[in-house]
PDB file of N, CA and C in Angstrom:
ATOM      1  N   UNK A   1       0.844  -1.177   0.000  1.00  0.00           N
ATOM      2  CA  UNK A   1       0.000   0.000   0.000  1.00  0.00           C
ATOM      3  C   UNK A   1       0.888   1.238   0.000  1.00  0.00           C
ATOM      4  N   UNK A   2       0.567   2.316  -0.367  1.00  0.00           N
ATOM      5  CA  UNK A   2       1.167   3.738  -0.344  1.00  0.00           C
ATOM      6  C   UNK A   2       1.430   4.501   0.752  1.00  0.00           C
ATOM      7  N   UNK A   3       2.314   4.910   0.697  1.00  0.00           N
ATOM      8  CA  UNK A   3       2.152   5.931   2.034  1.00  0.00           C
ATOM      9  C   UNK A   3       1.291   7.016   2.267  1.00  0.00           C
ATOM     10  N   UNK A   4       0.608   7.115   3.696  1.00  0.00           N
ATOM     11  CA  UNK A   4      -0.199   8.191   3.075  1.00  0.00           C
ATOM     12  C   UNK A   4       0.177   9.433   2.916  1.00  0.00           C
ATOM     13  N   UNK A   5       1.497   9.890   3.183  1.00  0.00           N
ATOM     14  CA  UNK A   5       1.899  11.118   3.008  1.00  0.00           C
ATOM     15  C   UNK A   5       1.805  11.304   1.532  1.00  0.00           C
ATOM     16  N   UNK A   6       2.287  10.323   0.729  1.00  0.00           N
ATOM     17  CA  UNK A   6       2.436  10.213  -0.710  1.00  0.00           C
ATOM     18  C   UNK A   6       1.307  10.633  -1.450  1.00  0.00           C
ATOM     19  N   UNK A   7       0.247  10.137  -0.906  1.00  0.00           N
ATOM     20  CA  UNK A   7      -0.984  10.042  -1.408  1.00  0.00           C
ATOM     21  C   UNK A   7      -1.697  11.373  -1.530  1.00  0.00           C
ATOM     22  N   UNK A   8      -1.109  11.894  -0.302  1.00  0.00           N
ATOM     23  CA  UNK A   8      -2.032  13.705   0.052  1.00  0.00           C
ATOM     24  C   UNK A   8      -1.213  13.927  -0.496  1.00  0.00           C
ATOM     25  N   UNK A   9       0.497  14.670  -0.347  1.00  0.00           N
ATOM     26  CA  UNK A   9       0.935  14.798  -1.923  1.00  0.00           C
ATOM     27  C   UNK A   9       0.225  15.092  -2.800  1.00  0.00           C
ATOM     28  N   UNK A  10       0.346  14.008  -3.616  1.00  0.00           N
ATOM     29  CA  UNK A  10      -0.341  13.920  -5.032  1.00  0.00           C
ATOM     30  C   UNK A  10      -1.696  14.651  -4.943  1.00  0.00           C
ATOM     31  N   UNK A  11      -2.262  14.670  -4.553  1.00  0.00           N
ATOM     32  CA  UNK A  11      -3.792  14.835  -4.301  1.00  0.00           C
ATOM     33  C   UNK A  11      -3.869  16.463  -4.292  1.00  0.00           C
ATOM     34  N   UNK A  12      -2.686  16.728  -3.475  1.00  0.00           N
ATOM     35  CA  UNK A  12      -3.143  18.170  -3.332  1.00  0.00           C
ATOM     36  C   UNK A  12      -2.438  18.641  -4.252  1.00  0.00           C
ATOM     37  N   UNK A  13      -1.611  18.109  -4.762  1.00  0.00           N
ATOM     38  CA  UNK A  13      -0.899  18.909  -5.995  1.00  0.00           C
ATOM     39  C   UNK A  13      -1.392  18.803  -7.089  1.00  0.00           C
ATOM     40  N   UNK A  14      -2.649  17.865  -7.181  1.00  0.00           N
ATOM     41  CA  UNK A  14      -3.455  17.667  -8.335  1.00  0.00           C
ATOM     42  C   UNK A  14      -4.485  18.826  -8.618  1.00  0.00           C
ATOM     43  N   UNK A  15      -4.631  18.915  -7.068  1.00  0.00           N
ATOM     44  CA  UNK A  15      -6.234  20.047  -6.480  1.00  0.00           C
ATOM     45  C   UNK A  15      -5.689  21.226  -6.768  1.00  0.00           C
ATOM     46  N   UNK A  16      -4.952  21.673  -7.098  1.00  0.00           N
ATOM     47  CA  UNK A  16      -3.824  23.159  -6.819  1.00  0.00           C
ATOM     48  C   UNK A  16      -4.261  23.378  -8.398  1.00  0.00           C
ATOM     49  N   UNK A  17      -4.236  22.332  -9.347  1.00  0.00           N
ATOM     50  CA  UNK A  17      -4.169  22.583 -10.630  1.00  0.00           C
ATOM     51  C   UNK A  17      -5.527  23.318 -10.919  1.00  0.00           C
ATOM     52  N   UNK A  18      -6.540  22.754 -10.111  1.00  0.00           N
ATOM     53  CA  UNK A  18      -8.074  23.245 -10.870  1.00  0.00           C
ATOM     54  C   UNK A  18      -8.441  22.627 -12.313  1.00  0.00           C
ATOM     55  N   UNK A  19      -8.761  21.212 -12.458  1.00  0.00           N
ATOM     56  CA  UNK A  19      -8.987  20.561 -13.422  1.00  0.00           C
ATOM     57  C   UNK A  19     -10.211  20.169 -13.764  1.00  0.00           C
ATOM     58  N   UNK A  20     -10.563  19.960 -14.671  1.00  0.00           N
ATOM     59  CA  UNK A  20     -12.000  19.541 -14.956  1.00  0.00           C
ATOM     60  C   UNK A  20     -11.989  17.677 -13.922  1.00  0.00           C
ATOM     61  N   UNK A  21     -13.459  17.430 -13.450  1.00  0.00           N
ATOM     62  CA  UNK A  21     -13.327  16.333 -12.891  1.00  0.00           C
ATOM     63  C   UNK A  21     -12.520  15.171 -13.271  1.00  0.00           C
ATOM     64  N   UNK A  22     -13.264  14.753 -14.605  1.00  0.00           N
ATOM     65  CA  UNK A  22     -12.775  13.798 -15.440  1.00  0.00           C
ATOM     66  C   UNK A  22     -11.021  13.676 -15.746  1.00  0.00           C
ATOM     67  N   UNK A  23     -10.563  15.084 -16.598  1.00  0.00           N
ATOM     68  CA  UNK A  23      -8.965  15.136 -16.869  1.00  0.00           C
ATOM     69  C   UNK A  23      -8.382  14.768 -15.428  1.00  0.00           C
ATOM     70  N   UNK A  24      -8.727  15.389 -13.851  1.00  0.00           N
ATOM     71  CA  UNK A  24      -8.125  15.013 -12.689  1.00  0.00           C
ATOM     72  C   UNK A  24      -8.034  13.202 -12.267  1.00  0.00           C
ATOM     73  N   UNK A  25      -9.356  12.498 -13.173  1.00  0.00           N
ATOM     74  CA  UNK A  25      -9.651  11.287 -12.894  1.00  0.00           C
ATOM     75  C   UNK A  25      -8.407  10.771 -13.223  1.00  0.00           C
ATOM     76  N   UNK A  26      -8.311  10.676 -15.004  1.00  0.00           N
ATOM     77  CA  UNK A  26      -7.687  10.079 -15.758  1.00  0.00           C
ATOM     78  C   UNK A  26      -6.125  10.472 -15.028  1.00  0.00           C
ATOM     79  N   UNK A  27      -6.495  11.537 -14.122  1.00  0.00           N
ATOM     80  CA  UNK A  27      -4.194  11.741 -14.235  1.00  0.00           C
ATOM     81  C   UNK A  27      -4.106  11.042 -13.076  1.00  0.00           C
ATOM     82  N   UNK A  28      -5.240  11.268 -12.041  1.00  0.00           N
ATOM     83  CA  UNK A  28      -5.129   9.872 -10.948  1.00  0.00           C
ATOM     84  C   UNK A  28      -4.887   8.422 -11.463  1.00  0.00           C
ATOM     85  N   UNK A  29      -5.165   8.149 -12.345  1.00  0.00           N
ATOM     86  CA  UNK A  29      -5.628   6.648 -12.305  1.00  0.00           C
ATOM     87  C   UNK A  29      -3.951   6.501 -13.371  1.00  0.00           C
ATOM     88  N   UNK A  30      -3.538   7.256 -13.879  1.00  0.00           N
ATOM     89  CA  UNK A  30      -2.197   7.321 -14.617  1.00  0.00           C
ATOM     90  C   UNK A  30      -1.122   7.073 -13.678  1.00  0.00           C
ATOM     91  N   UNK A  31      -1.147   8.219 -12.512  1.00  0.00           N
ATOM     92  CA  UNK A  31       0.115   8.142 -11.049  1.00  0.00           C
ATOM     93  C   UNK A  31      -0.410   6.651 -10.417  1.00  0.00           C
ATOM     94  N   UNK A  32      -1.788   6.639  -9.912  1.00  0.00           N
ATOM     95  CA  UNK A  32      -1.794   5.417  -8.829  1.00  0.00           C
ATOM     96  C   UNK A  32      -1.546   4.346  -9.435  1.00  0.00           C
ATOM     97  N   UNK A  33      -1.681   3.554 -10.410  1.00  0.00           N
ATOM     98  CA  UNK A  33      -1.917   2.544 -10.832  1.00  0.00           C
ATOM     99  C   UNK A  33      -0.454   1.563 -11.039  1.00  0.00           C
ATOM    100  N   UNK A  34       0.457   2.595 -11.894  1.00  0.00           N
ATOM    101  CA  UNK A  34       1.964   2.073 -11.583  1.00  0.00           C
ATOM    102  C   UNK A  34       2.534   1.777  -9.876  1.00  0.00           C
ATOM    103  N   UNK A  35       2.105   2.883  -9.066  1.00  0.00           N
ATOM    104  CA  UNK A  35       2.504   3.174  -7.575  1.00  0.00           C
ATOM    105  C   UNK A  35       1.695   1.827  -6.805  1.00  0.00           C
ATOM    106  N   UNK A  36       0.384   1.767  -7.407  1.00  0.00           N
ATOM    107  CA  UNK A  36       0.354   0.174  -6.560  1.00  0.00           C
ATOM    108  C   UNK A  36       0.737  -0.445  -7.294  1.00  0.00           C
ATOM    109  N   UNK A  37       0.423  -0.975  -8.203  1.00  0.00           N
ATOM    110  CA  UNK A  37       1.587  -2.287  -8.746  1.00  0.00           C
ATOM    111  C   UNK A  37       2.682  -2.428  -8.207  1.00  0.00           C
ATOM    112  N   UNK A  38       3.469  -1.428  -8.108  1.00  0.00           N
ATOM    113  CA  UNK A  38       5.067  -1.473  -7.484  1.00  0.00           C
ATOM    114  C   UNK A  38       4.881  -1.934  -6.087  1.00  0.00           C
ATOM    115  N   UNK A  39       3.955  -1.664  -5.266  1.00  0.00           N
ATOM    116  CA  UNK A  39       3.886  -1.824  -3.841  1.00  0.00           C
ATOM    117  C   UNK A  39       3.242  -3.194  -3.205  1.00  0.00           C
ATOM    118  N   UNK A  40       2.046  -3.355  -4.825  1.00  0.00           N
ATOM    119  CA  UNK A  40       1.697  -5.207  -4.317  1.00  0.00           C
ATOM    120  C   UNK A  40       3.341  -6.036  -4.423  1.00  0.00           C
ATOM    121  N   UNK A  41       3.632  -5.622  -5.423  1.00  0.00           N
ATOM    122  CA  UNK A  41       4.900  -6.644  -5.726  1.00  0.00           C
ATOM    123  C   UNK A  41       5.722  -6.702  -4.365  1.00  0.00           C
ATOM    124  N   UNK A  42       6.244  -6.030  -3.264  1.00  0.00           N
ATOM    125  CA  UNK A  42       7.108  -6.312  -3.084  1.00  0.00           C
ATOM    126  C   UNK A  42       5.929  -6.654  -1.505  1.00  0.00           C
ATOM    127  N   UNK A  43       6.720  -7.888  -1.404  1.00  0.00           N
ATOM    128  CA  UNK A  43       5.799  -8.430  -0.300  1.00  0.00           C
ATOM    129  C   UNK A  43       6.116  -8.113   1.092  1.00  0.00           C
ATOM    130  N   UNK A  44       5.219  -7.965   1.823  1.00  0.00           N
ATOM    131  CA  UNK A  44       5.578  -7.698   3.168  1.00  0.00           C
ATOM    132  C   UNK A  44       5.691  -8.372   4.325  1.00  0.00           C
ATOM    133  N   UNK A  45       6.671  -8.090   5.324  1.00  0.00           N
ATOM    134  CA  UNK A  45       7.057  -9.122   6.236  1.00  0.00           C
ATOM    135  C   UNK A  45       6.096  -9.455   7.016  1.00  0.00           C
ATOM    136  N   UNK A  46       5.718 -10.624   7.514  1.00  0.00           N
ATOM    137  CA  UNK A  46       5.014 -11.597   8.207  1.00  0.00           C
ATOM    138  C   UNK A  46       3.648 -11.479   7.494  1.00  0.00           C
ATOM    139  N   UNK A  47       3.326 -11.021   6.158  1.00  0.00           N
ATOM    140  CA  UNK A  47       2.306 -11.700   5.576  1.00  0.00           C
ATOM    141  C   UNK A  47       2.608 -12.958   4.799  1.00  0.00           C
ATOM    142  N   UNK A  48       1.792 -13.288   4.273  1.00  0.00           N
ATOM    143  CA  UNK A  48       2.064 -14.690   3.312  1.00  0.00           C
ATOM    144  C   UNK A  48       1.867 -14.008   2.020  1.00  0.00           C
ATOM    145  N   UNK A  49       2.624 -14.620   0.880  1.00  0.00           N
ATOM    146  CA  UNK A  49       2.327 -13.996  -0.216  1.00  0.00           C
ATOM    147  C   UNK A  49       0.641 -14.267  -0.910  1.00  0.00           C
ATOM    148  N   UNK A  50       0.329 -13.364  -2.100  1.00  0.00           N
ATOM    149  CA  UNK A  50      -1.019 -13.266  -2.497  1.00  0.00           C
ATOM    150  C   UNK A  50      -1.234 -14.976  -2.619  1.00  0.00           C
ATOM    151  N   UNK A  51      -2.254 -15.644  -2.703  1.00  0.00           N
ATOM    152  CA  UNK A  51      -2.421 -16.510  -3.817  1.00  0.00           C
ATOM    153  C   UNK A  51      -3.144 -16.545  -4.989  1.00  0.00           C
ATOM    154  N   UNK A  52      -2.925 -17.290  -5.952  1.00  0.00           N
ATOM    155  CA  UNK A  52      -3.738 -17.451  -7.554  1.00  0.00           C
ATOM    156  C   UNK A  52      -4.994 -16.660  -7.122  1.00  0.00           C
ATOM    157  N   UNK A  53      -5.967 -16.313  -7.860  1.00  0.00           N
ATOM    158  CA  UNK A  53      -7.058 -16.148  -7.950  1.00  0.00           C
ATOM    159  C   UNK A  53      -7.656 -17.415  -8.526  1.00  0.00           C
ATOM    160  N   UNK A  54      -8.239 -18.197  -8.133  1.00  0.00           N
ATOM    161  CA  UNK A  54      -8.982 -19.471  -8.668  1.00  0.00           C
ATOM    162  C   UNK A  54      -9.543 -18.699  -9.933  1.00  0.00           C
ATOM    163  N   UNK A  55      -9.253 -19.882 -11.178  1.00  0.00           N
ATOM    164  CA  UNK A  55     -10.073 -19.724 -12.816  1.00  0.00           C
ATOM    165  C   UNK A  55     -11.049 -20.392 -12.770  1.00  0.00           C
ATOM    166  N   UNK A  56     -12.234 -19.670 -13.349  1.00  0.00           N
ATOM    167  CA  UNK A  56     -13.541 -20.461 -13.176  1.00  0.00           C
ATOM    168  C   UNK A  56     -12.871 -21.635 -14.849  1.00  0.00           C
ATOM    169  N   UNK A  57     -14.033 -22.668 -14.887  1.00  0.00           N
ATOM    170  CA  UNK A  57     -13.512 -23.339 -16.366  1.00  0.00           C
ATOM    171  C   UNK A  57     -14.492 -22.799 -16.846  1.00  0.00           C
ATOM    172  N   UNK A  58     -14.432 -23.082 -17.926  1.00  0.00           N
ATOM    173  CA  UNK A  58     -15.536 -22.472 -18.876  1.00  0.00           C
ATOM    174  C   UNK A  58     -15.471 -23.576 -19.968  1.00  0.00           C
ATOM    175  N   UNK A  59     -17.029 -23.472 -20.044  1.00  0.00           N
ATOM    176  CA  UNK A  59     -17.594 -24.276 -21.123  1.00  0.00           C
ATOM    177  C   UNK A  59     -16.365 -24.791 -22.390  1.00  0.00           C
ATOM    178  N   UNK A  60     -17.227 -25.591 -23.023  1.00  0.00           N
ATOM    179  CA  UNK A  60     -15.757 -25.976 -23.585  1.00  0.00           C
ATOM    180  C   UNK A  60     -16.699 -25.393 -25.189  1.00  0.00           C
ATOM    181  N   UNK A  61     -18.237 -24.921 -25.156  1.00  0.00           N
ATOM    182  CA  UNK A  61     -18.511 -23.952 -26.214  1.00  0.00           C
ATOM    183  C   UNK A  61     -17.537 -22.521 -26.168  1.00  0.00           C
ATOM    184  N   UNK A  62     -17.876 -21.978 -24.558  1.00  0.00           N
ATOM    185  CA  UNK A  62     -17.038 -20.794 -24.692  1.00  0.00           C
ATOM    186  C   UNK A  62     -15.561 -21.049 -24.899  1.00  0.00           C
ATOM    187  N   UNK A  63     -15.075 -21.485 -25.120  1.00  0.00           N
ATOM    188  CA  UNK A  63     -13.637 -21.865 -25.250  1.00  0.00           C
ATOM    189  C   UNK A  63     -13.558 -21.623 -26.450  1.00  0.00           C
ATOM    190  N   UNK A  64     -14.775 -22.334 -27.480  1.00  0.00           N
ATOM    191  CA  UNK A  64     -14.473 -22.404 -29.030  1.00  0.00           C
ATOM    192  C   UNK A  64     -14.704 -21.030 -29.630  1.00  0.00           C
ATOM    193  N   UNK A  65     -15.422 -20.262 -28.907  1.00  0.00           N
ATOM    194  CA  UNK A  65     -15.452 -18.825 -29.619  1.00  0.00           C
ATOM    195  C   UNK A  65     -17.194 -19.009 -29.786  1.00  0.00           C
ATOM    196  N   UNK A  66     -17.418 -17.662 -29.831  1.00  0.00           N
ATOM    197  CA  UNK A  66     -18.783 -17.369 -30.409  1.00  0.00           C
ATOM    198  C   UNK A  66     -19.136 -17.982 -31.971  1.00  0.00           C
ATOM    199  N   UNK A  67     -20.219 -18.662 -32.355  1.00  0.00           N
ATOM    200  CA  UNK A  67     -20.514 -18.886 -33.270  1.00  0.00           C
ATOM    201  C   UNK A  67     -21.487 -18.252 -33.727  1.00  0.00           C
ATOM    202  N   UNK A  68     -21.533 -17.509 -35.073  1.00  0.00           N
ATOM    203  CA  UNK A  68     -22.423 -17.010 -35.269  1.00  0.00           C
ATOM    204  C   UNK A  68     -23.342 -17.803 -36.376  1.00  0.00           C
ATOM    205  N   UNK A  69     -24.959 -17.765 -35.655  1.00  0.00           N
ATOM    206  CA  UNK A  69     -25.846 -18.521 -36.159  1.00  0.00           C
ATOM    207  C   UNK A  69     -25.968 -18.081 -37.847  1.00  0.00           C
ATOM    208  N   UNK A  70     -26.215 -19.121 -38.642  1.00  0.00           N
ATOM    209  CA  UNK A  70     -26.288 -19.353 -39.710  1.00  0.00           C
ATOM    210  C   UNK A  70     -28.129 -18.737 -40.145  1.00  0.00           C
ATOM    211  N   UNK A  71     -28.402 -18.191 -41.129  1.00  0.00           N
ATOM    212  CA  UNK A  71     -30.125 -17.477 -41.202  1.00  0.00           C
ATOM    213  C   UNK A  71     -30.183 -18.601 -42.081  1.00  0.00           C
ATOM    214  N   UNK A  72     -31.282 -19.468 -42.219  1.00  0.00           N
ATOM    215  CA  UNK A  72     -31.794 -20.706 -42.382  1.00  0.00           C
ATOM    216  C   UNK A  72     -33.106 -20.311 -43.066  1.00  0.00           C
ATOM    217  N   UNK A  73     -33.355 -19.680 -44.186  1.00  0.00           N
ATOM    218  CA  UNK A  73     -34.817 -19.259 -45.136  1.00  0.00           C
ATOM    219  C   UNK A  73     -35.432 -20.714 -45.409  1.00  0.00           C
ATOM    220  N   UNK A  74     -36.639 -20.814 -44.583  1.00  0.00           N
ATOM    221  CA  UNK A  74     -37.335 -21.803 -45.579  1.00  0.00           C
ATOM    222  C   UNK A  74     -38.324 -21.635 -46.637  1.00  0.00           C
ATOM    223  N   UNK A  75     -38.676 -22.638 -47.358  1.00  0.00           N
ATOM    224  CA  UNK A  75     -39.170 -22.282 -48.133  1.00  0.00           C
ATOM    225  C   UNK A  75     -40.893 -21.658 -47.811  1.00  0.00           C
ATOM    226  N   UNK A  76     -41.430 -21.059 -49.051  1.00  0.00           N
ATOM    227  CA  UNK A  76     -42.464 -20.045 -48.194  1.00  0.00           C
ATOM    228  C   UNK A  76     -44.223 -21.196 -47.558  1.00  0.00           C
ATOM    229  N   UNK A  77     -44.368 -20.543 -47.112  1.00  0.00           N
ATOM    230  CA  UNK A  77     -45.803 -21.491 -46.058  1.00  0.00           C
ATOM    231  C   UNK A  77     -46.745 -20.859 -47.020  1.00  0.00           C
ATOM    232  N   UNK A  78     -48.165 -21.431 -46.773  1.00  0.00           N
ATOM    233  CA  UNK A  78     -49.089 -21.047 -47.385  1.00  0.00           C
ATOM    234  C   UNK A  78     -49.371 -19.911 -46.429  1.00  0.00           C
ATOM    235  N   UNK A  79     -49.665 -19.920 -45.274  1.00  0.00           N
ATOM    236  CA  UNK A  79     -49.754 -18.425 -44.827  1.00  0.00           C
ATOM    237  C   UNK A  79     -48.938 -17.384 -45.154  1.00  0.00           C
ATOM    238  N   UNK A  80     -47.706 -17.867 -45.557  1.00  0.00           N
ATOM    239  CA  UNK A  80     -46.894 -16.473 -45.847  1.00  0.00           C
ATOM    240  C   UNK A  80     -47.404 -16.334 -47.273  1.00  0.00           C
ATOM    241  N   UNK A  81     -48.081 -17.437 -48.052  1.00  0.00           N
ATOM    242  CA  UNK A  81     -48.428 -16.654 -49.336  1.00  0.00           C
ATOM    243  C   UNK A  81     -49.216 -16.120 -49.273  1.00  0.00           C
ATOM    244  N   UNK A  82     -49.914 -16.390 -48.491  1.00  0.00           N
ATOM    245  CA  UNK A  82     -51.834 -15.820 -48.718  1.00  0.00           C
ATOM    246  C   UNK A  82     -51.337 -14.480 -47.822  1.00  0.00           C
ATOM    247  N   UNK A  83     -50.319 -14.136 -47.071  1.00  0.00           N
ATOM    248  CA  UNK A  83     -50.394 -12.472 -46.609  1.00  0.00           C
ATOM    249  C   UNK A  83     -49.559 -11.719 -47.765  1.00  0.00           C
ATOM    250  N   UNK A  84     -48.738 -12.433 -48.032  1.00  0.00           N
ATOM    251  CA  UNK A  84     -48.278 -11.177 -49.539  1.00  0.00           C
ATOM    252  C   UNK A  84     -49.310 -11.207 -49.998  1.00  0.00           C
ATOM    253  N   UNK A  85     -49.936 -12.094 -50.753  1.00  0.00           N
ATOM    254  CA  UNK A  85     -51.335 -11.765 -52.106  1.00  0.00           C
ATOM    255  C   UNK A  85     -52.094 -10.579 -51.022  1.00  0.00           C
ATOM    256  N   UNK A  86     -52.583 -11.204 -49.953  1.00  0.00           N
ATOM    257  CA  UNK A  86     -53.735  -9.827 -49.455  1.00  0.00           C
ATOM    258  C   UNK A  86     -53.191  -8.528 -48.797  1.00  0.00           C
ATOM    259  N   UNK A  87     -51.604  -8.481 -48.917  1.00  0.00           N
ATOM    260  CA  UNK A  87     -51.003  -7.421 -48.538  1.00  0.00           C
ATOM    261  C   UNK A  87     -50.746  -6.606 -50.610  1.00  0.00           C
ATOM    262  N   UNK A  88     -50.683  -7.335 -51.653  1.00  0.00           N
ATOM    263  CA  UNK A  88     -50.328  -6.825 -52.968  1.00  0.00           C
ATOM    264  C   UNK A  88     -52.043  -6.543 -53.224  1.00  0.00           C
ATOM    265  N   UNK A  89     -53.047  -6.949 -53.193  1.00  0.00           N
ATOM    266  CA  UNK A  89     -54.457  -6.618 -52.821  1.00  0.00           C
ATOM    267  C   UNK A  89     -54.945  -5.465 -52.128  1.00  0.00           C
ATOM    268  N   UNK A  90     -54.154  -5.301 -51.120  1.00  0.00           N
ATOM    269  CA  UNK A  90     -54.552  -3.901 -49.915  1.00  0.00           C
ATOM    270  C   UNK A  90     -53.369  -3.367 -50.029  1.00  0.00           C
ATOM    271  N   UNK A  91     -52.991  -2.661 -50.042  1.00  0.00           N
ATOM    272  CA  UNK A  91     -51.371  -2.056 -49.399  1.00  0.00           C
ATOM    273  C   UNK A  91     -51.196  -0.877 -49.181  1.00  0.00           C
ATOM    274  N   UNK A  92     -52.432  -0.102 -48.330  1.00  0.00           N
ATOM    275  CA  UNK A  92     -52.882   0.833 -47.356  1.00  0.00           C
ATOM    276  C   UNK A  92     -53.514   0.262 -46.821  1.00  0.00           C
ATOM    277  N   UNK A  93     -53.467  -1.508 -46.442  1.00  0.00           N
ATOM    278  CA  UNK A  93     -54.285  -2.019 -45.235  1.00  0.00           C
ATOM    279  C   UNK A  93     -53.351  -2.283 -43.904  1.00  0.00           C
ATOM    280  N   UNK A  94     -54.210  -1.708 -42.684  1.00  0.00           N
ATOM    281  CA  UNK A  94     -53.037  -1.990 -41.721  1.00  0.00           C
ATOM    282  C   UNK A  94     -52.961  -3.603 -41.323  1.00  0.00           C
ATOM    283  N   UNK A  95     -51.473  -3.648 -40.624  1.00  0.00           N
ATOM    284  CA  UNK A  95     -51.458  -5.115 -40.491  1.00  0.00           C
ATOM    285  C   UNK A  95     -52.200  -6.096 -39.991  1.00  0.00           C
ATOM    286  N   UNK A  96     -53.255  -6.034 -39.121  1.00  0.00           N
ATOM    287  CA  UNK A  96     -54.079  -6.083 -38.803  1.00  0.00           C
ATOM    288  C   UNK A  96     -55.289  -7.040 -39.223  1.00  0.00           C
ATOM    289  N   UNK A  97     -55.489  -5.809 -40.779  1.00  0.00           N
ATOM    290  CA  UNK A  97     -56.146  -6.162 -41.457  1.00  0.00           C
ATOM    291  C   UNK A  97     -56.269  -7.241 -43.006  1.00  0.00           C
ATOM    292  N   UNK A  98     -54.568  -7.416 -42.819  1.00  0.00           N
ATOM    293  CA  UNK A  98     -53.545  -7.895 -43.603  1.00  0.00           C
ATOM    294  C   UNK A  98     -53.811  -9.238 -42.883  1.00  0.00           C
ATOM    295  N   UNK A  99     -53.773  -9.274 -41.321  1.00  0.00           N
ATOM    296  CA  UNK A  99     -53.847 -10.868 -40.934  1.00  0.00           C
ATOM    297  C   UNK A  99     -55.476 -11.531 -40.880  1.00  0.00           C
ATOM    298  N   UNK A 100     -56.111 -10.350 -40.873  1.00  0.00           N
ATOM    299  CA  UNK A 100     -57.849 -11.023 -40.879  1.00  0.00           C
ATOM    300  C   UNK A 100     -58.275 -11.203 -42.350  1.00  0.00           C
ATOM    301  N   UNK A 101     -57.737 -10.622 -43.636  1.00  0.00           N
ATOM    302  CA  UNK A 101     -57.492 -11.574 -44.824  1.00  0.00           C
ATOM    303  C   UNK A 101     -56.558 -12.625 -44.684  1.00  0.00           C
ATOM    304  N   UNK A 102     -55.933 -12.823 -44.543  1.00  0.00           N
ATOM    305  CA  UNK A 102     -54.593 -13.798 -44.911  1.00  0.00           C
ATOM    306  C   UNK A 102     -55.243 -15.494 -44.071  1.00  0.00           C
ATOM    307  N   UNK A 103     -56.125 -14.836 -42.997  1.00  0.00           N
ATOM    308  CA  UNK A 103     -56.602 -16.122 -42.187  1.00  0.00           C
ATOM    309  C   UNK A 103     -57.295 -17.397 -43.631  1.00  0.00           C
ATOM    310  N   UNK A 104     -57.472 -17.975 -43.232  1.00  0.00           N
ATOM    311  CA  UNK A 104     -57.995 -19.254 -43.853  1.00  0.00           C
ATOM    312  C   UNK A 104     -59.381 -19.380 -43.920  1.00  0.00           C
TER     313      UNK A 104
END
């Protein structure tokens, strides 16, 4: 972890600037991020070091990658014919009225 002197430091020498929120975010997250890394690494006396983070497994689909589904047209139904004909018949009819022709 950081010292906290280090930390107010930075902080106030950031605040001194008068920055828009965001630009102050991004220059935080630029200084801290190297400064802990450097500080997990070096381990400290009478702790134990980190361990692994357990890997979940994963499917052995997700493994293969996303597949993307194939569009599969079949050939046309008699309902899908009979709503084109009464949609080429009406075609200022709302849909509606498109399915109470097209019925059987």
């Amino acid at each position: 972890m950081l010292p906290a002197d280090t930390i107010a430091e930075i902080t106030t020498n950031l605040a001194a600037l008068q920055l828009e929120p965001n630009i102050a975010a991004q220059i935080l997250a630029a200084v801290f991020a190297p400064r802990l890394r450097s500080a997990q690494e070096i381990p400290q006396a009478g702790l134990e070091p980190p361990s692994k983070p357990s890997r979940r497994r994963s499917s052995k689909r997700a493994r293969s990658g996303r597949r993307k589904r194939r569009y599969r047209r079949s050939a046309p139904s008699e309902a899908r014919e009979r709503a084109i004909a009464a949609l080429r018949d009406n075609p200022d009819a709302t849909p509606t009225q498109i399915a109470k022709l097209a019925k059987p």
